[in-house]
Protein backbone atom coordinates (compact mmCIF):
# COMPACT_ATOMS: atom_id res chain seq x y z
CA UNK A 1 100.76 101.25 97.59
CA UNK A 2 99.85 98.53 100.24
CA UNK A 3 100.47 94.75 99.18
CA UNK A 4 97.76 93.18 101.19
CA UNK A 5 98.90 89.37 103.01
CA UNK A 6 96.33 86.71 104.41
CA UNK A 7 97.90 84.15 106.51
CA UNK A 8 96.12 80.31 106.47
CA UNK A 9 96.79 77.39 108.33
CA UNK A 10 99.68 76.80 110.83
CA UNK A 11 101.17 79.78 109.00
CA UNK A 12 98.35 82.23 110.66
CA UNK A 13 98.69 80.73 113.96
CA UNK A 14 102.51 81.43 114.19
CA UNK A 15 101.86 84.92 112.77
CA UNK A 16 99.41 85.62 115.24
CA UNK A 17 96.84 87.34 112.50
CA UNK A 18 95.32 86.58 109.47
CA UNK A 19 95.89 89.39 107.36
CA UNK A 20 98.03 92.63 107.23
CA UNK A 21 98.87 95.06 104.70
CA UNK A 22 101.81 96.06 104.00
CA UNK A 23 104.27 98.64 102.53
CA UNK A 24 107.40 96.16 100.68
CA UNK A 25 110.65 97.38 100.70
CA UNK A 26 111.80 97.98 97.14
CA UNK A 27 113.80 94.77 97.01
CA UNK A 28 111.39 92.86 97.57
CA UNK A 29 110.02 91.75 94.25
CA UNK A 30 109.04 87.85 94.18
CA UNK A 31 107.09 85.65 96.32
CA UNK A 32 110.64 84.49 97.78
CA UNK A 33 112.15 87.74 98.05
CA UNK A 34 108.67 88.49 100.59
CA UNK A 35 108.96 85.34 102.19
CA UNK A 36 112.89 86.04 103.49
CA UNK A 37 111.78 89.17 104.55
CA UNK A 38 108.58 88.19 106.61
CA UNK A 39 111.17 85.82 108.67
CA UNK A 40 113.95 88.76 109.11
CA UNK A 41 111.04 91.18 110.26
CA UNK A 42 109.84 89.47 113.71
CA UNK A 43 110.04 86.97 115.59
CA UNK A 44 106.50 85.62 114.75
CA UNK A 45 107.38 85.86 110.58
CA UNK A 46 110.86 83.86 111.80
CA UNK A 47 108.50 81.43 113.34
CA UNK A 48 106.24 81.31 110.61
CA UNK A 49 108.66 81.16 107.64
CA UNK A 50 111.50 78.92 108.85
CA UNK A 51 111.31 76.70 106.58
CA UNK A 52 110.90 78.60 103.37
CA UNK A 53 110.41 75.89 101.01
CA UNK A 54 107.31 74.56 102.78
CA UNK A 55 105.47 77.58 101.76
CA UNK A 56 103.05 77.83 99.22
CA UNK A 57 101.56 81.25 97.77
CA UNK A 58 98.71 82.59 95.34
CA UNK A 59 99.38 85.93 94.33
CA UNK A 60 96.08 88.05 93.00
CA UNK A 61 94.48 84.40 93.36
CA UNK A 62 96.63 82.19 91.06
CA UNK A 63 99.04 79.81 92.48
CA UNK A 64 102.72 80.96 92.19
CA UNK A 65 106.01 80.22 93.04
CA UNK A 66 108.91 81.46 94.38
CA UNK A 67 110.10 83.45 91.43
CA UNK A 68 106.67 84.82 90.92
CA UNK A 69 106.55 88.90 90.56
CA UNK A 70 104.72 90.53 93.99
CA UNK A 71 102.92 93.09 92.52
CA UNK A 72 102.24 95.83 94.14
CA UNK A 73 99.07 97.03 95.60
CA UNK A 74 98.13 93.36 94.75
CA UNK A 75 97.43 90.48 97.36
CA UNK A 76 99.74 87.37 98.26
CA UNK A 77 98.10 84.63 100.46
CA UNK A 78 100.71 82.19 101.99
CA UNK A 79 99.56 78.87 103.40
CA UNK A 80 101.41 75.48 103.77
CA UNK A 81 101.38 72.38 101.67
CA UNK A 82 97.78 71.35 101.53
CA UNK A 83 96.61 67.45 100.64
CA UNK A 84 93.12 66.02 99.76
CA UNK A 85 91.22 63.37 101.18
């Protein structure tokens, strides 16, 4: 089953899209464990996920962090630090 991605912000610009679905390798199972392995799978998710701890994620639409379960056939948006005005 697909885990569908959306991309926001800078993020989407270094990936070059701004969504994807995607089949997870089986150990991949939190929001950190995807996040290593969009930066070891191209050059544009190495761009894009650098710096791991600037990341921020919603899985299903709730915010979540690193240690958060990706479930699968489920949706994971990643985006960076956002700040009101």
């Amino acid at each position: 089953m697909a885990l569908k991605l959306s991309y926001f912000a800078w993020v989407r610009e270094r990936m070059g899209i701004a969504d994807e679905a995607v089949a997870l390798p089986d150990d991949v199972r939190t929001v950190a464990d995807l996040i290593a392995w969009l930066a070891a799978r191209d050059e544009a998710g190495a761009r894009a996920f650098a710096e791991p701890a600037r990341i921020r994620a919603a899985v299903d639409g709730h915010m979540a962090g690193p240690g958060a379960v990706v479930p699968r056939g489920g949706e994971v948006a990643l985006f960076p630090p956002v700040t009101g005005g």
